[in-house]
Protein backbone atom coordinates (compact mmCIF):
# COMPACT_ATOMS: atom_id res chain seq x y z
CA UNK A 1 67.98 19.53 79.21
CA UNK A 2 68.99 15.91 80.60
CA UNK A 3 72.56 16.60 79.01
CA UNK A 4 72.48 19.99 81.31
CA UNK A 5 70.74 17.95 84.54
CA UNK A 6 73.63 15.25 84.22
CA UNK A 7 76.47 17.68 83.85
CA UNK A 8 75.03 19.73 87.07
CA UNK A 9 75.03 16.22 88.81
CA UNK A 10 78.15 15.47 87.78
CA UNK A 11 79.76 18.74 89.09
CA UNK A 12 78.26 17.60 92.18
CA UNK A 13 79.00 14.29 93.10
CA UNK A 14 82.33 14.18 90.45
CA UNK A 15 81.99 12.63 87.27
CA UNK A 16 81.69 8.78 86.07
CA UNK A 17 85.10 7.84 85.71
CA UNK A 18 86.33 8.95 89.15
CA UNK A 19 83.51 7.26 91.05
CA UNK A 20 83.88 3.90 89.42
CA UNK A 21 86.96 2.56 90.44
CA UNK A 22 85.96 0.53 93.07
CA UNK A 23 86.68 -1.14 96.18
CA UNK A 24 87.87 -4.78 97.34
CA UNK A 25 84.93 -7.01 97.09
CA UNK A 26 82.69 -4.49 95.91
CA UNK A 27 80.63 -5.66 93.00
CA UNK A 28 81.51 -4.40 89.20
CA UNK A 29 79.53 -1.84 87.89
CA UNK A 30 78.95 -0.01 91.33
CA UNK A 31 80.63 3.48 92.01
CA UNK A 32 83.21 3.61 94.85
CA UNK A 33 82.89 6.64 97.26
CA UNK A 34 86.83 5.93 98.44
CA UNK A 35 88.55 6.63 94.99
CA UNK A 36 86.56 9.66 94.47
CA UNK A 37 89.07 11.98 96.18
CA UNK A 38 92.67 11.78 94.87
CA UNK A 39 94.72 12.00 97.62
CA UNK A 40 92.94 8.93 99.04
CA UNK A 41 95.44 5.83 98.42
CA UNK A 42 95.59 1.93 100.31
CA UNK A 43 98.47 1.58 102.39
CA UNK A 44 100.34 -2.19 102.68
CA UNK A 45 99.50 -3.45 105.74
CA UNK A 46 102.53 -3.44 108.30
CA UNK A 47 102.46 -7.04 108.90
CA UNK A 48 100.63 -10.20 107.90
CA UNK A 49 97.12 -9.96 109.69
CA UNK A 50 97.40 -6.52 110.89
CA UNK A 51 95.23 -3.45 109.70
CA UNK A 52 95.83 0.40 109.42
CA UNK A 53 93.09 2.19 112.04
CA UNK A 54 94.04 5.91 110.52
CA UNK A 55 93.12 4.68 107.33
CA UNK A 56 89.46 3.31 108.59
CA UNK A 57 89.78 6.93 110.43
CA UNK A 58 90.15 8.85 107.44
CA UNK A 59 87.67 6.53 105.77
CA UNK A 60 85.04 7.51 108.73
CA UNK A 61 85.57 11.66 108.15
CA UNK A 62 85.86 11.18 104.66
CA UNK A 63 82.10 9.17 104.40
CA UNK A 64 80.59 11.38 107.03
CA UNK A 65 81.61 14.55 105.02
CA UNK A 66 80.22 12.26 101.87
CA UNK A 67 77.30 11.96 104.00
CA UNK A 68 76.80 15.65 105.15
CA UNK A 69 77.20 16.69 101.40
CA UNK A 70 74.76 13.71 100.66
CA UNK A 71 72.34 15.07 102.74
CA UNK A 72 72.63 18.69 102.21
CA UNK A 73 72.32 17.66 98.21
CA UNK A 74 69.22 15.93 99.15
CA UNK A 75 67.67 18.44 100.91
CA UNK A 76 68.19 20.80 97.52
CA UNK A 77 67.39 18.42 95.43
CA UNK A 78 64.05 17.57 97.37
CA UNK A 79 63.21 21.30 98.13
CA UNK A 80 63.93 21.31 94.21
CA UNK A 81 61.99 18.74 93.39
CA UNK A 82 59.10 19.36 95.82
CA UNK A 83 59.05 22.92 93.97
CA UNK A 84 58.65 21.24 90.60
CA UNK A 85 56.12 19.23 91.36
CA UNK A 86 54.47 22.26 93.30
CA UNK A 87 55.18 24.17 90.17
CA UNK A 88 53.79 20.64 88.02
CA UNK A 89 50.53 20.81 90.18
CA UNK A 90 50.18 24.36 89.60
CA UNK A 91 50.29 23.95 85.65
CA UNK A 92 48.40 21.05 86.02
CA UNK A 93 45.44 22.96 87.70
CA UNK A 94 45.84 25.54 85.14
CA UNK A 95 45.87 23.09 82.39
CA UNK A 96 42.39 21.50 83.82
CA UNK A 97 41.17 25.24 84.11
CA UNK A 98 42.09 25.99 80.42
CA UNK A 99 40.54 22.66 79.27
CA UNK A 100 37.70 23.46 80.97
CA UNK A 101 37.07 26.93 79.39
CA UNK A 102 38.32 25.66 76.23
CA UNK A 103 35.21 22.97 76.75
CA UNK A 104 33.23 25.56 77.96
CA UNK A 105 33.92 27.55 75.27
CA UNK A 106 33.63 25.07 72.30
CA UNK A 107 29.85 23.83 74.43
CA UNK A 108 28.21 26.99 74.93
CA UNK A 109 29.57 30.43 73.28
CA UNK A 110 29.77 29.09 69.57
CA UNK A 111 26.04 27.53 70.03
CA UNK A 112 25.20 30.37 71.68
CA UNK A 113 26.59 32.99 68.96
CA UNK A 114 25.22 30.54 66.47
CA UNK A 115 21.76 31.13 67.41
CA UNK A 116 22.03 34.68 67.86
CA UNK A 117 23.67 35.01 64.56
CA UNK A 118 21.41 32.70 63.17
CA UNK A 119 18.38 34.88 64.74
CA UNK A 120 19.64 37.95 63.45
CA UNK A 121 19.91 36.93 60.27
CA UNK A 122 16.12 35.46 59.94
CA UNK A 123 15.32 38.89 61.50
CA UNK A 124 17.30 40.83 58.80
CA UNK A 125 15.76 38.34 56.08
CA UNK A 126 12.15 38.60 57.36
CA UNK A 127 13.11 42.89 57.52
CA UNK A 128 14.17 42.53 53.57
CA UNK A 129 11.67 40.63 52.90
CA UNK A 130 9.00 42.51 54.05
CA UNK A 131 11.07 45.71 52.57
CA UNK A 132 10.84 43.78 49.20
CA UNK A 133 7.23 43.28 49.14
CA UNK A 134 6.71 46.98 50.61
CA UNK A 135 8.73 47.97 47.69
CA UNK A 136 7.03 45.40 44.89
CA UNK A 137 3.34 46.79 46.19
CA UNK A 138 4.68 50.42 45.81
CA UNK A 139 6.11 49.29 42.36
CA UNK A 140 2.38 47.69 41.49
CA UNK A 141 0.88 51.35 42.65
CA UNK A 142 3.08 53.76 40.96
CA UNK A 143 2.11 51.53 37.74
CA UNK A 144 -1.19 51.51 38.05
CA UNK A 145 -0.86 55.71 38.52
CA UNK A 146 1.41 55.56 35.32
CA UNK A 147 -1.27 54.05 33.73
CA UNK A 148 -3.96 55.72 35.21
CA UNK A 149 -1.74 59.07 34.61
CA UNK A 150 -1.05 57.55 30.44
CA UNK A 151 -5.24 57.19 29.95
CA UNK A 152 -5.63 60.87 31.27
CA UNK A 153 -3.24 62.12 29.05
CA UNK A 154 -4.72 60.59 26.57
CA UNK A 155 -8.19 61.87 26.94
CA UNK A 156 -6.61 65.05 27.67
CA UNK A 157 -5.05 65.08 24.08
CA UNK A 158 -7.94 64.01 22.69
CA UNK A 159 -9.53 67.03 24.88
CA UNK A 160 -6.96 69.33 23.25
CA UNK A 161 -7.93 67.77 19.69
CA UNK A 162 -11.93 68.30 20.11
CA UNK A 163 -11.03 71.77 21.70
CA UNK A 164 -8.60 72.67 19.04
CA UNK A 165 -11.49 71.55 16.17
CA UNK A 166 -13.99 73.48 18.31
CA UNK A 167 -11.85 76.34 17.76
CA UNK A 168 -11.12 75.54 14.55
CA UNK A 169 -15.20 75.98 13.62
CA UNK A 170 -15.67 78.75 16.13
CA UNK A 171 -13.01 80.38 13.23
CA UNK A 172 -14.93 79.14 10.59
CA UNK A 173 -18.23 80.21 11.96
CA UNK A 174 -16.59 83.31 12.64
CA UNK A 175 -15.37 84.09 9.34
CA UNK A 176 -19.26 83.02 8.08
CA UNK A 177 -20.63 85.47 10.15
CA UNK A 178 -17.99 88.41 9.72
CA UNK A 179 -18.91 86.94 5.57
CA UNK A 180 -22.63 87.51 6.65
CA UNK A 181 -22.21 90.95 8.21
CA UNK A 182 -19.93 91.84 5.25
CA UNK A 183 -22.92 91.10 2.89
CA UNK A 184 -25.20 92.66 5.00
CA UNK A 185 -23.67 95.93 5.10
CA UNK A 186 -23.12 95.25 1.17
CA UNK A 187 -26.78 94.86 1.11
CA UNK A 188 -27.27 97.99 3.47
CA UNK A 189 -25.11 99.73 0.61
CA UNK A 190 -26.71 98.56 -2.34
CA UNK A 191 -30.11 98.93 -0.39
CA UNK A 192 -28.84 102.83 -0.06
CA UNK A 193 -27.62 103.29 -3.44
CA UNK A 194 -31.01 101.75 -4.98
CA UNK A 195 -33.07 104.18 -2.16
CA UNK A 196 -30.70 107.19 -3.80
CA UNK A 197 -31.07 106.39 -7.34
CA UNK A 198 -34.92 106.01 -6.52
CA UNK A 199 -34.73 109.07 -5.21
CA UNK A 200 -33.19 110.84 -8.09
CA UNK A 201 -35.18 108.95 -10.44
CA UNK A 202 -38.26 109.95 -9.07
CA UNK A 203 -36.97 113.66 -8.75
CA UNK A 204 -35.97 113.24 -12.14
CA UNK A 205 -39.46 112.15 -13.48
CA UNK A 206 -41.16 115.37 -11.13
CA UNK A 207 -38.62 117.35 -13.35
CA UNK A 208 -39.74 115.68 -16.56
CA UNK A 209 -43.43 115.92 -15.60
CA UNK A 210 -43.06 119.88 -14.60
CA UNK A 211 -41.42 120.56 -18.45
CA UNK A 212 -44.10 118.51 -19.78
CA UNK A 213 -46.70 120.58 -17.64
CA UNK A 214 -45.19 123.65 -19.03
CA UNK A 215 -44.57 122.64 -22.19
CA UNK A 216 -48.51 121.64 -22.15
CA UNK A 217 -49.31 125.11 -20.55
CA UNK A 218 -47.37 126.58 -23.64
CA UNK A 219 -49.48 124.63 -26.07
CA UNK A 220 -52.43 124.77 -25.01
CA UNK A 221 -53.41 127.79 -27.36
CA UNK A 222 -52.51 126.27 -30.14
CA UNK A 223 -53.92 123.37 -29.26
CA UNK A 224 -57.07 125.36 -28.80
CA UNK A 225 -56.90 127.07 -31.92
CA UNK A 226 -56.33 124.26 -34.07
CA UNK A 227 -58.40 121.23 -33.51
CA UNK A 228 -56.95 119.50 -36.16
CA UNK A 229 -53.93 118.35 -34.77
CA UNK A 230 -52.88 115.44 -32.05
CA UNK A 231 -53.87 115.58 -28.62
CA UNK A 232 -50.74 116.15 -27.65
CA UNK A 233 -52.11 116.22 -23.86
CA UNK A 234 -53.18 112.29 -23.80
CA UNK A 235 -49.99 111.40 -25.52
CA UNK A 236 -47.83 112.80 -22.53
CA UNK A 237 -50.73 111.55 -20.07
CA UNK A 238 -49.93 108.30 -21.59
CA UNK A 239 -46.40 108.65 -21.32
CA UNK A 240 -46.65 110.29 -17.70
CA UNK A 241 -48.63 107.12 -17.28
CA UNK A 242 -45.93 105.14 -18.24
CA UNK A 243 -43.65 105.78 -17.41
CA UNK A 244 -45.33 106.29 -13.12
CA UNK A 245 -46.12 102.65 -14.11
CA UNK A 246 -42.53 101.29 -14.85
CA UNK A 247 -41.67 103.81 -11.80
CA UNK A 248 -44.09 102.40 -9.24
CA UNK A 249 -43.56 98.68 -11.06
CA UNK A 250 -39.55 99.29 -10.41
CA UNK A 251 -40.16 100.51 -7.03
CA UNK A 252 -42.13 97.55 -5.87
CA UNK A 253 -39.75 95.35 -7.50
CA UNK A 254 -36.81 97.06 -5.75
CA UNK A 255 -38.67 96.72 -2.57
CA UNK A 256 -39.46 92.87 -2.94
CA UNK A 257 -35.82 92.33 -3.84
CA UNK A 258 -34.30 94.19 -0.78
CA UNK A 259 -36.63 92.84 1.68
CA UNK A 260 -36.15 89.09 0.41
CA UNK A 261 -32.28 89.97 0.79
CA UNK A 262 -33.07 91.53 3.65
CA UNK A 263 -35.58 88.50 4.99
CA UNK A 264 -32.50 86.06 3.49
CA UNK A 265 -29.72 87.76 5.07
CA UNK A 266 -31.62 88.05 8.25
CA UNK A 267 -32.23 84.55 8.60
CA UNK A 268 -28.59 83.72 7.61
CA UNK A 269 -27.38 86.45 10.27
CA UNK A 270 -30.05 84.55 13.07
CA UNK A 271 -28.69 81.28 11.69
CA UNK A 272 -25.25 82.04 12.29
CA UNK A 273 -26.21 83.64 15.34
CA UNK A 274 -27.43 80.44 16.63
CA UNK A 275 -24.68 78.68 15.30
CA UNK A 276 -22.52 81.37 16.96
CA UNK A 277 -23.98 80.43 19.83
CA UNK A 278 -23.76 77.19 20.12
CA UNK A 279 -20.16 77.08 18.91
CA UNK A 280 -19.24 79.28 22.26
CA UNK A 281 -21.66 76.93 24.66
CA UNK A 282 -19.70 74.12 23.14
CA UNK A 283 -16.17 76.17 23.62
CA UNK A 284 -17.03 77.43 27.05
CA UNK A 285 -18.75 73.46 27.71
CA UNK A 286 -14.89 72.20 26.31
CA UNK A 287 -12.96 75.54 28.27
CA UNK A 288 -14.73 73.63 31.61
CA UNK A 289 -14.09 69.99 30.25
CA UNK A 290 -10.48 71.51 29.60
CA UNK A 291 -10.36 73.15 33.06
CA UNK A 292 -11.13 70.03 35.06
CA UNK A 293 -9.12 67.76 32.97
CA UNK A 294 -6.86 70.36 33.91
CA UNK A 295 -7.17 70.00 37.69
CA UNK A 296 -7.33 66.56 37.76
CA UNK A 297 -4.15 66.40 35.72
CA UNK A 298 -2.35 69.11 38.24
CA UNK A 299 -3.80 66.40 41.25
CA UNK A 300 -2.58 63.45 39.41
CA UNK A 301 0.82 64.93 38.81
CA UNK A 302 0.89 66.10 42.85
CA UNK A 303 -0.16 62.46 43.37
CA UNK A 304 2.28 61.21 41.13
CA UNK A 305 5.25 62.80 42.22
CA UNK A 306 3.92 62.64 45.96
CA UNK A 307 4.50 59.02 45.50
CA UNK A 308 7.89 59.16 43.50
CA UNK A 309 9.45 61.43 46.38
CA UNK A 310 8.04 58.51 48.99
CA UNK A 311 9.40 55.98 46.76
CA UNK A 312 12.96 57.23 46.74
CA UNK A 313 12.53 57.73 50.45
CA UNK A 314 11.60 54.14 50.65
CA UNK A 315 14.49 53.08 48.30
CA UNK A 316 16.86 55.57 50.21
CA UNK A 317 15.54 53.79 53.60
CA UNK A 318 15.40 50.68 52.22
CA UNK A 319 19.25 51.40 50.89
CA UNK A 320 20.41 52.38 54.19
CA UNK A 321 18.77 49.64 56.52
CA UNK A 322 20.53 47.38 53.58
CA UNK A 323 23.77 48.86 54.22
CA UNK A 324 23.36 48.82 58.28
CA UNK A 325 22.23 45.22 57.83
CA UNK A 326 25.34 44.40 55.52
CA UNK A 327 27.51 46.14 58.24
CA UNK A 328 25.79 44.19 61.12
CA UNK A 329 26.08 40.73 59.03
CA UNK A 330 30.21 41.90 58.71
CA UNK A 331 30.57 42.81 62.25
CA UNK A 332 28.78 39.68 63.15
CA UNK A 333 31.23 37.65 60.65
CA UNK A 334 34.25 39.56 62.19
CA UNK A 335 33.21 38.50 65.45
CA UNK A 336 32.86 35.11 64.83
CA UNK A 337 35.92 35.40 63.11
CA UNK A 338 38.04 36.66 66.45
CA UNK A 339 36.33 33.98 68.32
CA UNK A 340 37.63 31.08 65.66
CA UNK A 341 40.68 32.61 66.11
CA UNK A 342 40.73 33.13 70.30
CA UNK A 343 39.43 29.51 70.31
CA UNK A 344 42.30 28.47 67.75
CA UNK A 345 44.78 30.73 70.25
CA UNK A 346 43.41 28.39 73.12
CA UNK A 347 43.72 25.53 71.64
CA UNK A 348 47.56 26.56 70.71
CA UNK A 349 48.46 27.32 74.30
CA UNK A 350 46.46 24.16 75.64
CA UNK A 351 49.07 22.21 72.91
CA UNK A 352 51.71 24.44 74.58
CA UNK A 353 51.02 23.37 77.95
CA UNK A 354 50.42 19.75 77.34
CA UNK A 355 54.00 19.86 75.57
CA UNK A 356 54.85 21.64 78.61
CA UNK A 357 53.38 19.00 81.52
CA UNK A 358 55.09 16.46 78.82
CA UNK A 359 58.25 18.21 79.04
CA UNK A 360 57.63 18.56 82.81
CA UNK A 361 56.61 14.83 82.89
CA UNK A 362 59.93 13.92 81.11
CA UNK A 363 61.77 16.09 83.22
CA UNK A 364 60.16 14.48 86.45
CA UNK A 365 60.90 11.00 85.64
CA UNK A 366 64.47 12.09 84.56
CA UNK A 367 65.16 13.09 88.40
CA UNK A 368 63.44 10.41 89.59
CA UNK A 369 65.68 7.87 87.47
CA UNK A 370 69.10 10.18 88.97
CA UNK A 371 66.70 9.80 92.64
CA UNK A 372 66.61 6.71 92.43
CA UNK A 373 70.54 6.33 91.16
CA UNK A 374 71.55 8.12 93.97
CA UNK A 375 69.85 5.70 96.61
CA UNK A 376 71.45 2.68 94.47
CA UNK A 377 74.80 4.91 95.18
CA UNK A 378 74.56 6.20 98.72
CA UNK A 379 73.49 2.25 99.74
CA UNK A 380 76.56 0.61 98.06
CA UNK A 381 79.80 2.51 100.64
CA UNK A 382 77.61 1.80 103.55
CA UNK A 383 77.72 -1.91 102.79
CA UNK A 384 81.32 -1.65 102.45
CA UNK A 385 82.29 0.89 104.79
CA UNK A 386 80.38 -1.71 107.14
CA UNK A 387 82.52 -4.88 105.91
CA UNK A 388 85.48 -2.81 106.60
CA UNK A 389 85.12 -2.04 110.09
CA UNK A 390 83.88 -5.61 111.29
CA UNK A 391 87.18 -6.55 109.12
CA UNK A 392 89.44 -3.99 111.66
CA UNK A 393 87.56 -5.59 114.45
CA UNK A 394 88.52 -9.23 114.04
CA UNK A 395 92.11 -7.97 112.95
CA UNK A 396 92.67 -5.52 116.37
CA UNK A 397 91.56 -8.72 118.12
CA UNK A 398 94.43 -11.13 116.43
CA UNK A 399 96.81 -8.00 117.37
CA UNK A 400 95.71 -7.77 121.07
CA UNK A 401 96.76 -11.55 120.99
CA UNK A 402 99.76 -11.56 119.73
């Protein structure tokens, strides 16, 4: 950029070379305005003593054209220059501005974001926490209804068991009493059959007896007649006798043995009768047990899966507010994220516009040095441009007098 300023100033004023061949009694080292334009030559003088006024006359146009270029130049290059440091003042404002947000921005927003972060992330701990302990005391009461659920089943399989051996007796009890009324009707039978044969026996003895009668009735003549023989008539009275006494002595025996069967079975029948009865009192005692066990089971089981349902809703809930909370904690992050990186961004274009007001600063003191050059420059002709014409002066006077 100084390479560029220098050849810009050089197409201006002309370059090194040409300006620094200088004049008599002008000090080395200093530029000389009169060799700058070619055509430009000293001319011998015409005679010992004597100067050339058209050369001081060309001299004169020649530096007050230098000086209307001079000053035209100047006015650019201060217009220029008031522009840049117009243009420097403006950055420079804008640079404070920028540091200032930047300071703002590094005091306040990340504190500020901090905190809120930092509160929104006790919130969503204290939310998970309490969401942990609502879950833990859920955990703790399902349990307990697991257990509570294990014992009933328990006593409702040992329900089942006392019900199934109730039934199990009831059977056996039955069978006993269909055994009973089996030997019952057995008895009822035999009793019959005995009454029958009874029957027939004793028709079967009036039979007997009526032959015997008649057979006496026959006899009785001869027995009459002949005295001499048996009495035939006390041997079959002794016989009828008899034989009515093994009848009637069967009989009662018959009798005694059906009605002690009859007394035996009857108290065996009443027996299992009671039993009977007491089996169903106990079955219809267990049927209610079983019943009630039964309801509380169906309740427990409503109960239990009342609270199942509400403990997947609470893990479902507790899932989702988990997931919002994870997407919150991102979004947060992200944010914070884009700020480090805006702040990081402003930061980059305060570097940019410090090397900027450097490169401004640089620039600045460049024109100031070519400035200041220029004044070292303009100052040196004048002084000679001055020596010349109070030389012509004393050398018209020697000519006037001659």
């Amino acid at each position: 950029m100084e390479s560029q300023r220098l050849s810009s100033y050089g197409r201006r004023f002309g370059s090194a070379t040409s300006v620094r061949r200088g004049l008599p009694g002008s000090p080395p080292g200093r530029p000389r305005i009169l060799s700058a334009q070619p055509g430009l030559r000293w001319a011998p003088r015409p005679g010992p003593g004597r100067m050339d006024f058209s050369l001081a006359e060309a001299l004169n146009s020649e530096f007050r054209e230098t000086r209307t270029n001079e000053k035209v130049e100047m006015m650019e290059l201060n217009d220029r220059f008031a522009s840049y440091i117009e243009k420097v003042r403006l950055l420079e404002q804008q640079n404070k501005m920028l540091v200032l947000e930047l300071n703002q921005a590094r005091d306040q927003e990340p504190s500020r974001l901090a905190d809120v972060y930092q509160e929104e992330l006790r919130e969503l701990r204290r939310h998970v926490e309490q969401l942990n302990n609502a879950k833990a005391r859920v955990e703790i009461e399902r349990d307990n209804l697991a257990e509570d659920l294990g014992n009933l089943r328990q006593k409702l399989q040992e329900e089942v068991t006392l019900r199934l051996e109730a039934e199990s007796t009831l059977a056996a009890y039955r069978q006993d009493v269909d055994a009973a009324a089996l030997a019952r009707l057995d008895l009822e039978r035999r009793v019959g059959s005995l009454q029958d044969e009874l029957a027939f026996l004793r028709k079967v003895h009036e039979e007997e007896l009526r032959e015997l009668q008649e057979q006496l009735a026959r006899h009785r003549v001869h027995v009459e007649v002949d005295a001499s023989k048996p009495d035939l008539t006390a041997a079959l009275r002794d016989i009828r006798t008899q034989y009515e006494a093994m009848a009637a002595s069967n009989m009662q025996e018959t009798e005694e043995w059906y009605k002690s069967k009859f007394t035996d079975l009857t108290d065996a029948a009443a027996r299992h009768a009671e039993a009977l009865r007491a089996a169903k009192q106990e079955a219809n005692e267990y049927r209610r047990q079983l019943q009630a066990l039964t309801c509380d089971l169906e309740a427990l089981r409503g109960s239990n899966e009342s609270l199942e349902r509400q403990l997947r809703e609470l893990e479902e809930r507790y899932a989702l507010e988990t997931a919002g909370y994870q997407d919150t904690v991102v979004r947060l992050e992200e944010d914070i994220r884009s700020l480090k990186e805006e702040m990081a961004r402003h930061l980059q274009e305060y570097q940019d516009l410090l090397n900027v007001k450097l490169a401004l600063d640089i620039e600045i003191a460049t024109y100031r040095k070519l400035l200041e050059g220029e004044e070292s420059r303009i100052t040196i002709p004048v002084q000679t441009f001055s020596n010349l014409q109070i030389r012509g002066g004393q050398d018209g006077g020697a000519v006037s007098g001659v």
